[in-house]
Protein backbone atom coordinates (compact mmCIF):
# COMPACT_ATOMS: atom_id res chain seq x y z
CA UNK A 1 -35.93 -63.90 215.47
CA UNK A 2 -34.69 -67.63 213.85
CA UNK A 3 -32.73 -67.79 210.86
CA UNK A 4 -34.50 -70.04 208.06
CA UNK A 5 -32.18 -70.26 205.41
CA UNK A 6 -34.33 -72.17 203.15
CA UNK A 7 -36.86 -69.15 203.35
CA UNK A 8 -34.13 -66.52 203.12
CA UNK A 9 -32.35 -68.07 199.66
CA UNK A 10 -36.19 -67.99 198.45
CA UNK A 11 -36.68 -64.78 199.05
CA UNK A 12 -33.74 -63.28 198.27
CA UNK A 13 -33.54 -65.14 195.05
CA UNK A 14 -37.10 -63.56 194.04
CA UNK A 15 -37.06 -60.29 195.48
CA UNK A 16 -38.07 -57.34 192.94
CA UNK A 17 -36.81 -54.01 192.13
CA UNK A 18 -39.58 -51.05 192.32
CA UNK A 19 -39.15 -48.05 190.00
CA UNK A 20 -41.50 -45.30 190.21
CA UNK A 21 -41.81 -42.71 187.13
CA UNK A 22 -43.54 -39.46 187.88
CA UNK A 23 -46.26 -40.41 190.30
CA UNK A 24 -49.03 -37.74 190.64
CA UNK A 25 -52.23 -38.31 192.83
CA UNK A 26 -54.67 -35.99 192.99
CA UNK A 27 -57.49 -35.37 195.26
CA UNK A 28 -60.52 -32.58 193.45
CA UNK A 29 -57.72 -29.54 192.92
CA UNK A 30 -54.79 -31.29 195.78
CA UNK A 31 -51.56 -33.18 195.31
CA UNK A 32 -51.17 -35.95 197.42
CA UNK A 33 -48.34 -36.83 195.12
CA UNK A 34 -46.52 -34.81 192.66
CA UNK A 35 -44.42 -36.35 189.87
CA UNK A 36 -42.76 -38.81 192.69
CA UNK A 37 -40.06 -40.86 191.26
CA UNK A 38 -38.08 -43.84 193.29
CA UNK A 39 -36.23 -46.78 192.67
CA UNK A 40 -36.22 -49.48 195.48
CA UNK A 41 -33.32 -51.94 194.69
CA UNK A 42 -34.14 -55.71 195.09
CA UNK A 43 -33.90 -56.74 198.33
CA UNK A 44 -33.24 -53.11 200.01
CA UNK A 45 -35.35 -51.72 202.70
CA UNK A 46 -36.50 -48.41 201.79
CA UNK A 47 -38.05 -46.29 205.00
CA UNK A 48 -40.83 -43.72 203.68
CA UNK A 49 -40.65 -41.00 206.25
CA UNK A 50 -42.54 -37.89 206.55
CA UNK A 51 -44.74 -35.79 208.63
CA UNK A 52 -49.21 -36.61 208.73
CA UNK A 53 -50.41 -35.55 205.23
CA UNK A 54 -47.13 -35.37 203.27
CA UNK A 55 -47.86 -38.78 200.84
CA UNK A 56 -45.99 -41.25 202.57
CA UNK A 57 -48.72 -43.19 202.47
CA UNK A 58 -50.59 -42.71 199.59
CA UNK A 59 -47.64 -43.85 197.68
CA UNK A 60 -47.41 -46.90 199.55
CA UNK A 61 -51.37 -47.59 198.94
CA UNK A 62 -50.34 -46.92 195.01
CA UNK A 63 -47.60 -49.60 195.49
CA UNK A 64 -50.15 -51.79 197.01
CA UNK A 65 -52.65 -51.00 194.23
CA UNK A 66 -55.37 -50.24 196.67
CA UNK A 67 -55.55 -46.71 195.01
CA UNK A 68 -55.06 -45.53 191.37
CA UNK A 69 -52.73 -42.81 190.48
CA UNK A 70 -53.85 -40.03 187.75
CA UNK A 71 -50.38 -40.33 186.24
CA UNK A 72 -46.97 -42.50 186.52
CA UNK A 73 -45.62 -45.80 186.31
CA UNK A 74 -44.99 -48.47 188.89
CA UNK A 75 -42.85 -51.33 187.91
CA UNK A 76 -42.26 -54.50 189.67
CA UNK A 77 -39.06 -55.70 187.82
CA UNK A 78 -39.77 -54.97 184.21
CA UNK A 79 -43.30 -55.53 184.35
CA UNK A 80 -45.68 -52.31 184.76
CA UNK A 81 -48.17 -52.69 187.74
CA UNK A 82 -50.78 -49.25 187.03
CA UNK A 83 -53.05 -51.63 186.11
CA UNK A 84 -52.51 -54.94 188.07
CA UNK A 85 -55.41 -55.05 191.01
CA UNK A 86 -54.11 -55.61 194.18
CA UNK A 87 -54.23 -59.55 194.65
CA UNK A 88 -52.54 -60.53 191.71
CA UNK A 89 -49.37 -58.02 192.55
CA UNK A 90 -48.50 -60.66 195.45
CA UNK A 91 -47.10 -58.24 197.72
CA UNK A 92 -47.11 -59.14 201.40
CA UNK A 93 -48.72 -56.11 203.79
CA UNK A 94 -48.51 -54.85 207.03
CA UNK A 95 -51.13 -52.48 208.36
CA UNK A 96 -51.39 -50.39 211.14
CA UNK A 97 -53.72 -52.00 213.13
CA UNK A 98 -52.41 -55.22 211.74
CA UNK A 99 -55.97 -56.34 210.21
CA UNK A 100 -55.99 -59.85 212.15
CA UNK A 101 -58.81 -62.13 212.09
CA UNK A 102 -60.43 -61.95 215.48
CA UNK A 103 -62.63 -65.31 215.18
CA UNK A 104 -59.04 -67.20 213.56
CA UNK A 105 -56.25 -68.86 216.00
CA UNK A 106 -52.57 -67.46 215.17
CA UNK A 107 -51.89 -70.44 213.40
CA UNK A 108 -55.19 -70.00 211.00
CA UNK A 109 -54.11 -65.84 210.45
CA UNK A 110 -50.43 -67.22 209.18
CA UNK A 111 -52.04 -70.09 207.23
CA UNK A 112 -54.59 -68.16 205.79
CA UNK A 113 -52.90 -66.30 202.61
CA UNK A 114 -51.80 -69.89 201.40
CA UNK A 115 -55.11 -71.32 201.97
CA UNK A 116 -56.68 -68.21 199.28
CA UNK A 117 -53.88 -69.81 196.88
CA UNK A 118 -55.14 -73.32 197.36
CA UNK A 119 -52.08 -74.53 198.82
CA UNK A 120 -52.32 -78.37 199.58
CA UNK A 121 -53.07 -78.29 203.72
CA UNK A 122 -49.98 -80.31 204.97
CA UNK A 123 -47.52 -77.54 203.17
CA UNK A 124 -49.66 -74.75 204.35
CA UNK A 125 -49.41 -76.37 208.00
CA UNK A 126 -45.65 -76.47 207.41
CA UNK A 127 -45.07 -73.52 205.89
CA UNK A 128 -47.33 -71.35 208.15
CA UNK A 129 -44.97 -73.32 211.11
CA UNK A 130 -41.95 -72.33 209.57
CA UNK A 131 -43.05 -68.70 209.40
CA UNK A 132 -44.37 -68.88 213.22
CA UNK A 133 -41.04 -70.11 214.19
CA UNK A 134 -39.17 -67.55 212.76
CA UNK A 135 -41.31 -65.23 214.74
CA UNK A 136 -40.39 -67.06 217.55
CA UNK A 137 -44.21 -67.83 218.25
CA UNK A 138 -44.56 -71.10 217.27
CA UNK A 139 -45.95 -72.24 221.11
CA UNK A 140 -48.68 -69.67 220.02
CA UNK A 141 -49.88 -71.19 217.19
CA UNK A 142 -53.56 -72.60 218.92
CA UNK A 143 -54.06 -69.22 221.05
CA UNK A 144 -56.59 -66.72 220.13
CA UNK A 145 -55.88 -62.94 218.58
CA UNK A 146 -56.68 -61.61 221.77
CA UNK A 147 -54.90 -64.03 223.97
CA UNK A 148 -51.89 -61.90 222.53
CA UNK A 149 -49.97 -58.73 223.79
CA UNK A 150 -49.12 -56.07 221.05
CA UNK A 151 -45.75 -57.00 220.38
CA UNK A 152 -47.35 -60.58 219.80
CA UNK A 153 -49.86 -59.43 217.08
CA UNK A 154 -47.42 -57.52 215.51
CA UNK A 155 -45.23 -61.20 214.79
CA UNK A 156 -48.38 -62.41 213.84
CA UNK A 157 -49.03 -59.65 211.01
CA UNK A 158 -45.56 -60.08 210.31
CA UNK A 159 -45.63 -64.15 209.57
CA UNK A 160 -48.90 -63.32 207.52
CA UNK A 161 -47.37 -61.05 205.89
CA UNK A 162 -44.54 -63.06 204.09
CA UNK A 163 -45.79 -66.68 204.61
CA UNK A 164 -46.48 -66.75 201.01
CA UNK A 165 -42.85 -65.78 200.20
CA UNK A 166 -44.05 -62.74 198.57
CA UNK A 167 -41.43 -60.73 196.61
CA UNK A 168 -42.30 -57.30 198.04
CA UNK A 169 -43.01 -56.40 201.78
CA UNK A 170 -45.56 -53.17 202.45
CA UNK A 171 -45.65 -52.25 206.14
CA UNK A 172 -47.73 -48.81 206.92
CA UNK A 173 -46.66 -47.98 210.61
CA UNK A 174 -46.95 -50.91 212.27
CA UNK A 175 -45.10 -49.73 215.53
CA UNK A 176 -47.18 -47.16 216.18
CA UNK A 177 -49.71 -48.48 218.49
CA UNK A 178 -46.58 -50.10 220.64
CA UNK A 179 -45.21 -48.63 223.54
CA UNK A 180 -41.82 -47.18 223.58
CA UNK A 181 -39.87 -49.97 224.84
CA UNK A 182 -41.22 -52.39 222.76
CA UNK A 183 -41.72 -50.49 219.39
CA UNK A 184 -37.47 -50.01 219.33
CA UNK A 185 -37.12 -53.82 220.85
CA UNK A 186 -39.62 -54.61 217.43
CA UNK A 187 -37.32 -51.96 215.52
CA UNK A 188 -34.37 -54.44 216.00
CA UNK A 189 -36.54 -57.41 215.43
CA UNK A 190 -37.73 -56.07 212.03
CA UNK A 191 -34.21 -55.24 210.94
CA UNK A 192 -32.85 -58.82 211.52
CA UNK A 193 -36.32 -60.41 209.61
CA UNK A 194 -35.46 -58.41 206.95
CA UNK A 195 -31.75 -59.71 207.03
CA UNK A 196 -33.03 -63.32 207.22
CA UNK A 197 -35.34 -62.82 204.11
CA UNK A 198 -33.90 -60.44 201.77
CA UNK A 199 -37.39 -59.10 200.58
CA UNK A 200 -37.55 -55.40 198.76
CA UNK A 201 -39.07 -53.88 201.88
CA UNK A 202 -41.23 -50.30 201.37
CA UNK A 203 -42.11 -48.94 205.20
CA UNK A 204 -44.01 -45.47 205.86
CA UNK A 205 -43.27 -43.91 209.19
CA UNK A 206 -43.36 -40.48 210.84
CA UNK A 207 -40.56 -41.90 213.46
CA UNK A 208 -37.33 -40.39 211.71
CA UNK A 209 -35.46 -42.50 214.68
CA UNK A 210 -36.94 -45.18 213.75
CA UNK A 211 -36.07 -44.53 210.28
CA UNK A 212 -32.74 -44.18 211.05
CA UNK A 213 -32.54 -47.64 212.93
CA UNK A 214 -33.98 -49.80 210.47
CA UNK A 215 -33.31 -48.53 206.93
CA UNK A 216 -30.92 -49.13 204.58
CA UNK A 217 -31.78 -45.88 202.70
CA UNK A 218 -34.70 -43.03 203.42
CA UNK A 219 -36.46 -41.22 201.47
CA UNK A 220 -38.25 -37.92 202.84
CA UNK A 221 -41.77 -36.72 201.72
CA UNK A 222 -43.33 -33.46 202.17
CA UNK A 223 -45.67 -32.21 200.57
CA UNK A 224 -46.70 -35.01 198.38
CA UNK A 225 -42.82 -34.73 197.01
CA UNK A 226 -39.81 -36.32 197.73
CA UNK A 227 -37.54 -33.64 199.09
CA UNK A 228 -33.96 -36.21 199.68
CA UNK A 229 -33.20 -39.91 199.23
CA UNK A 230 -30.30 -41.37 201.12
CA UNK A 231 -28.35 -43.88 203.49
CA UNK A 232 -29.49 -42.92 207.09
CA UNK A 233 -25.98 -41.74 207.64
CA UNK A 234 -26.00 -38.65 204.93
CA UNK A 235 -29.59 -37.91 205.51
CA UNK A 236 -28.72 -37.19 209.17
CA UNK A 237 -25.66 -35.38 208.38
CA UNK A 238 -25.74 -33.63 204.79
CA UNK A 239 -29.24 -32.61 204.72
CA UNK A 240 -30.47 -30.65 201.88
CA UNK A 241 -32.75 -28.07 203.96
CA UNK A 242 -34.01 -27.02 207.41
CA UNK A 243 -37.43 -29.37 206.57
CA UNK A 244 -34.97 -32.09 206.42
CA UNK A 245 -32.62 -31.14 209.25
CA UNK A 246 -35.22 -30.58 211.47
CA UNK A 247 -37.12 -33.31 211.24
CA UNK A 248 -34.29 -35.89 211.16
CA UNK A 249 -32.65 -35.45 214.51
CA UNK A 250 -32.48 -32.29 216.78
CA UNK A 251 -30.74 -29.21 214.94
CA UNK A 252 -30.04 -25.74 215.94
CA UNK A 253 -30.17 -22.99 212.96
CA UNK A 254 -27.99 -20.06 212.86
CA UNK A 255 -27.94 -17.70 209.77
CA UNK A 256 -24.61 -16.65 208.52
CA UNK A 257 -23.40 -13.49 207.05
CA UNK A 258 -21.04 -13.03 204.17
CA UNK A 259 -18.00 -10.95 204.62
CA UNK A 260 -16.15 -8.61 201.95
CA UNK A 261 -14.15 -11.69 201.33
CA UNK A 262 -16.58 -13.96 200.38
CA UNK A 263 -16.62 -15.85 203.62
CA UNK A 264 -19.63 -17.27 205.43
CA UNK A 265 -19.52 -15.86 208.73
CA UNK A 266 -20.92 -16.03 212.05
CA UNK A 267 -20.44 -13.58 215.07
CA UNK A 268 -17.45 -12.52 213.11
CA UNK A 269 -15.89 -16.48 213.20
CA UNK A 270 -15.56 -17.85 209.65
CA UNK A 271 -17.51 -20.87 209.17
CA UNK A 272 -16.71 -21.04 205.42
CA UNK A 273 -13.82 -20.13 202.84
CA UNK A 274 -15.16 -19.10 200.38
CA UNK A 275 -18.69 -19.03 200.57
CA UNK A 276 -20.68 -22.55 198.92
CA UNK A 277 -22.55 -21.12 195.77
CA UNK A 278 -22.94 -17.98 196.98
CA UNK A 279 -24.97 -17.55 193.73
CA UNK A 280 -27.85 -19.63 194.66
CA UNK A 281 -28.55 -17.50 197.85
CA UNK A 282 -27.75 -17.16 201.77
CA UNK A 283 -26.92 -20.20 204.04
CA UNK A 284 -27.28 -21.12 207.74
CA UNK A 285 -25.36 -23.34 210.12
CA UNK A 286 -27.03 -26.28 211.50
CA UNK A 287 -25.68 -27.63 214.50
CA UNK A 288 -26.77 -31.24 215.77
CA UNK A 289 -26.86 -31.08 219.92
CA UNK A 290 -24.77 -33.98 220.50
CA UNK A 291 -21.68 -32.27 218.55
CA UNK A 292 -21.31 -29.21 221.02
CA UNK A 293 -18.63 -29.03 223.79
CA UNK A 294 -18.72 -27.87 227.06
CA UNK A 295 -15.45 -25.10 227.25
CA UNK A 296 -14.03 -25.34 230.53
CA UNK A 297 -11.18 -23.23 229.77
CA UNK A 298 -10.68 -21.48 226.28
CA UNK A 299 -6.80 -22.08 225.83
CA UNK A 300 -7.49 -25.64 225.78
CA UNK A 301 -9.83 -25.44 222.67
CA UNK A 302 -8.55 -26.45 219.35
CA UNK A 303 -7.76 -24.02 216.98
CA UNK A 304 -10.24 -25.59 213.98
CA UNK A 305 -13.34 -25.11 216.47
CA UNK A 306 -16.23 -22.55 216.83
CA UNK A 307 -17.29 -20.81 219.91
CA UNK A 308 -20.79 -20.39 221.09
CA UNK A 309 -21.19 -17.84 224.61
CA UNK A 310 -24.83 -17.67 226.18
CA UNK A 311 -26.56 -17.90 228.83
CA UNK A 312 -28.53 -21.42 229.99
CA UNK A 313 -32.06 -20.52 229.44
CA UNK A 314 -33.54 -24.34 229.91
CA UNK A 315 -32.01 -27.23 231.64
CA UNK A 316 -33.70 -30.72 231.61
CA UNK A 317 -32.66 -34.05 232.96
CA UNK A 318 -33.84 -36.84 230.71
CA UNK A 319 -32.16 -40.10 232.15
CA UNK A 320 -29.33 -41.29 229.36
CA UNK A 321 -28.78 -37.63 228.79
CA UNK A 322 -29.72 -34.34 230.14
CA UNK A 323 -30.51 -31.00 227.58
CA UNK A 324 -29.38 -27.27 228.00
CA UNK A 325 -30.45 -24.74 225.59
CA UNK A 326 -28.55 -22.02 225.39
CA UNK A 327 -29.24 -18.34 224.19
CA UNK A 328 -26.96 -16.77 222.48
CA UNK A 329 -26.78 -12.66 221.46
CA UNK A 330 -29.39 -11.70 218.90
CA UNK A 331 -31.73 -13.96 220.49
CA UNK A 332 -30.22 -17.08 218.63
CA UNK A 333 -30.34 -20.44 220.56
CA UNK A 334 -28.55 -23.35 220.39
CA UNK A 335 -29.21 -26.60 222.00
CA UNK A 336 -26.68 -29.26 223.45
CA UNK A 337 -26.99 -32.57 224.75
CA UNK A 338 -24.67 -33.93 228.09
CA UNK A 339 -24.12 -37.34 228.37
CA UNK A 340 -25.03 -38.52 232.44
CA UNK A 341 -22.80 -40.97 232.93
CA UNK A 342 -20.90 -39.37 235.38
CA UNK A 343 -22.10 -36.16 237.34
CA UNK A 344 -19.12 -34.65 236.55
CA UNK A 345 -20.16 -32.80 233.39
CA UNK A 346 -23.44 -31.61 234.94
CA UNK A 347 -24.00 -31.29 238.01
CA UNK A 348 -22.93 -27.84 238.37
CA UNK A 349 -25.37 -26.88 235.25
CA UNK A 350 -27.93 -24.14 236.10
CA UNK A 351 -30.35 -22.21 234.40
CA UNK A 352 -28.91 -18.41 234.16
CA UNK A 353 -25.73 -19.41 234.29
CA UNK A 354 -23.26 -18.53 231.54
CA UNK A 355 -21.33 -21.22 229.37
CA UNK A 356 -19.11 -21.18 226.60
CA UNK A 357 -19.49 -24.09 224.08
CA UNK A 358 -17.08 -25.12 221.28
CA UNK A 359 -17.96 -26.80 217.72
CA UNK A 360 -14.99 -29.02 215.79
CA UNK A 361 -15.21 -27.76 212.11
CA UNK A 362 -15.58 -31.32 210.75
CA UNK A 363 -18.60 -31.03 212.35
CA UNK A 364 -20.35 -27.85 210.26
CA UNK A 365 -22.85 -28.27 208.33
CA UNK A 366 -24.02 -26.00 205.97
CA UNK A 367 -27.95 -25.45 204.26
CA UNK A 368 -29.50 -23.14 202.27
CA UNK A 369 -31.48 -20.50 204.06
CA UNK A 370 -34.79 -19.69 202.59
CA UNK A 371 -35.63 -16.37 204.23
């Protein structure tokens, strides 16, 4: 997408914080939000990510104002928006299905939120231009909605969306109706708009790698709460529980046992000296895929490393990498991930045979275990 500099000191310039103070939505006797609070710094984008039914977007919709909440504040800034209907909180939106106007050219859906403000038609023709070409669909601008691929729409929702230089950006999933390919080419795409405006950006998604590509900080729902906020980076690899770790990247859990000396152990290997407070209850290992080694021969493993000896129970080629899962005694499993670059490192893989994997201490990571 085009840098505009004009638009993207604008923007930036204007942008708004969002705090949220105890949120609560209810539904007859259900929570579809429970005391949520959140601050969204100016200019940051914010990923709301969560599993079907677990609030993300119901708290987006409150953000929006399209629903009320039974309790809470939501500021824009220093100015309290409970109240504020929807049109007058001039936030730009992004909807799943990206709510174009069938019977409108491209050109008339980018031009049409200034024309609702009464802006004088020769600026709205520029402006809506401007926004177009940063899009990189300004040749579109006479074709018809469905003229357009889904990538295309999705600019088109997109140039709608902040045409008006609005100074907060709502998008509710609007990869999900995109193919693979093009919903993580669109990923990229959104990341660098969002560089070359510098709007506070609030986007729901249930795509934790997508999450992790675009944000600059997530925070999880579930259950109508928000179980951890943080950078992408310590989300992924300090999460707070097994809801987290499992549904940000692949994990394998392994309880842990505490020895007479206070150490967290597993298969008699210490994993921890002393224990994390012990006094808030057991812990397990989680062990991301990617961080497991294939041991070729035990003497040459480093002395700070764990070791892992199975059996290959499952054994699937995937194109960039292949994945073995591994079961270990006392029917634990792990998983690991091989990189197929070269056939070296796989090509004598089988299922049944057995394999002896190693894990660099650095790389432990330690959660509560809720039994």
């Amino acid at each position: 997408m085009k840098n505009n500099s004009a638009t993207t000191g604008e923007n930036a310039a204007t942008s708004l914080a969002i705090s949220i103070i105890d949120l609560t939505k209810k539904y007859g006797e259900s929570f579809a939000l429970k005391s949520v609070s959140l601050d969204v710094q100016a200019g940051e984008f914010l990923t709301l990510l969560g599993p079907s039914g677990s609030g993300k977007t119901t708290l987006l919709m409150a953000i929006a104002g399209f629903n009320r909440p039974n309790a809470g504040s939501i500021r824009f800034g220093s100015n309290e928006m409970i109240l504020t209907p929807p049109h007058r909180r001039e936030v730009g939106m992004v909807f799943q299905n990206y709510a174009l106007f069938p019977h409108m050219s491209v050109f008339e859906n980018v031009a049409f939120p200034l024309k609702l403000r009464k802006v004088p038609s020769q600026e709205r023709r520029s402006r809506a231009m401007a926004a177009l070409e940063t899009v990189q669909l300004s040749q579109y601008a006479e074709r018809q909605i469905d003229q357009l691929s889904g990538g295309q729409r999705q600019r088109v929702a997109l140039a709608r969306a902040f045409v008006f230089r609005p100074r907060i950006l709502l998008m509710d999933e609007p990869l999900s109706a995109l193919d693979k390919k093009l919903r993580e080419q669109m990923q990229i795409e959104l990341k660098q708009l969002h560089r070359q405006l510098g709007v506070t950006t609030v986007y729901v998604t249930h795509d934790q790698r997508e999450a992790l590509t675009m944000s600059d900080r997530i925070a999880v729902i579930n259950h109508g709460e928000i179980t951890q906020i943080g950078t992408p980076k310590q989300i992924y690899n300090a999460p707070v529980n097994e809801f987290v770790a499992d549904f940000i990247g692949e994990s394998s859990v392994l309880p842990l046992d505490c020895d007479s000396a206070g150490n967290l152990v597993f298969s008699d290997q210490i994993i921890s000296m002393p224990a994390p407070n012990q006094s808030q209850g057991a812990w397990s290992l989680l062990i991301r895929p990617e961080r497991l080694t294939l041991v070729k021969s035990e003497s040459g493993v480093p002395a700070d490393s764990l070791l892992f000896h199975g059996v290959i129970s499952e054994f699937v080629f995937q194109g960039d990498t292949a994945l073995a899962l591994l079961q270990l005694q006392g029917n634990y499993s792990l998983s690991i991930r091989f990189n197929t670059k070269s056939t070296e490192s796989i090509e004598h893989i089988e299922i049944g045979q057995r394999i002896s994997l190693s894990l660099n201490k650095k790389d432990i990571i330690l959660i509560p275990r809720v039994d």
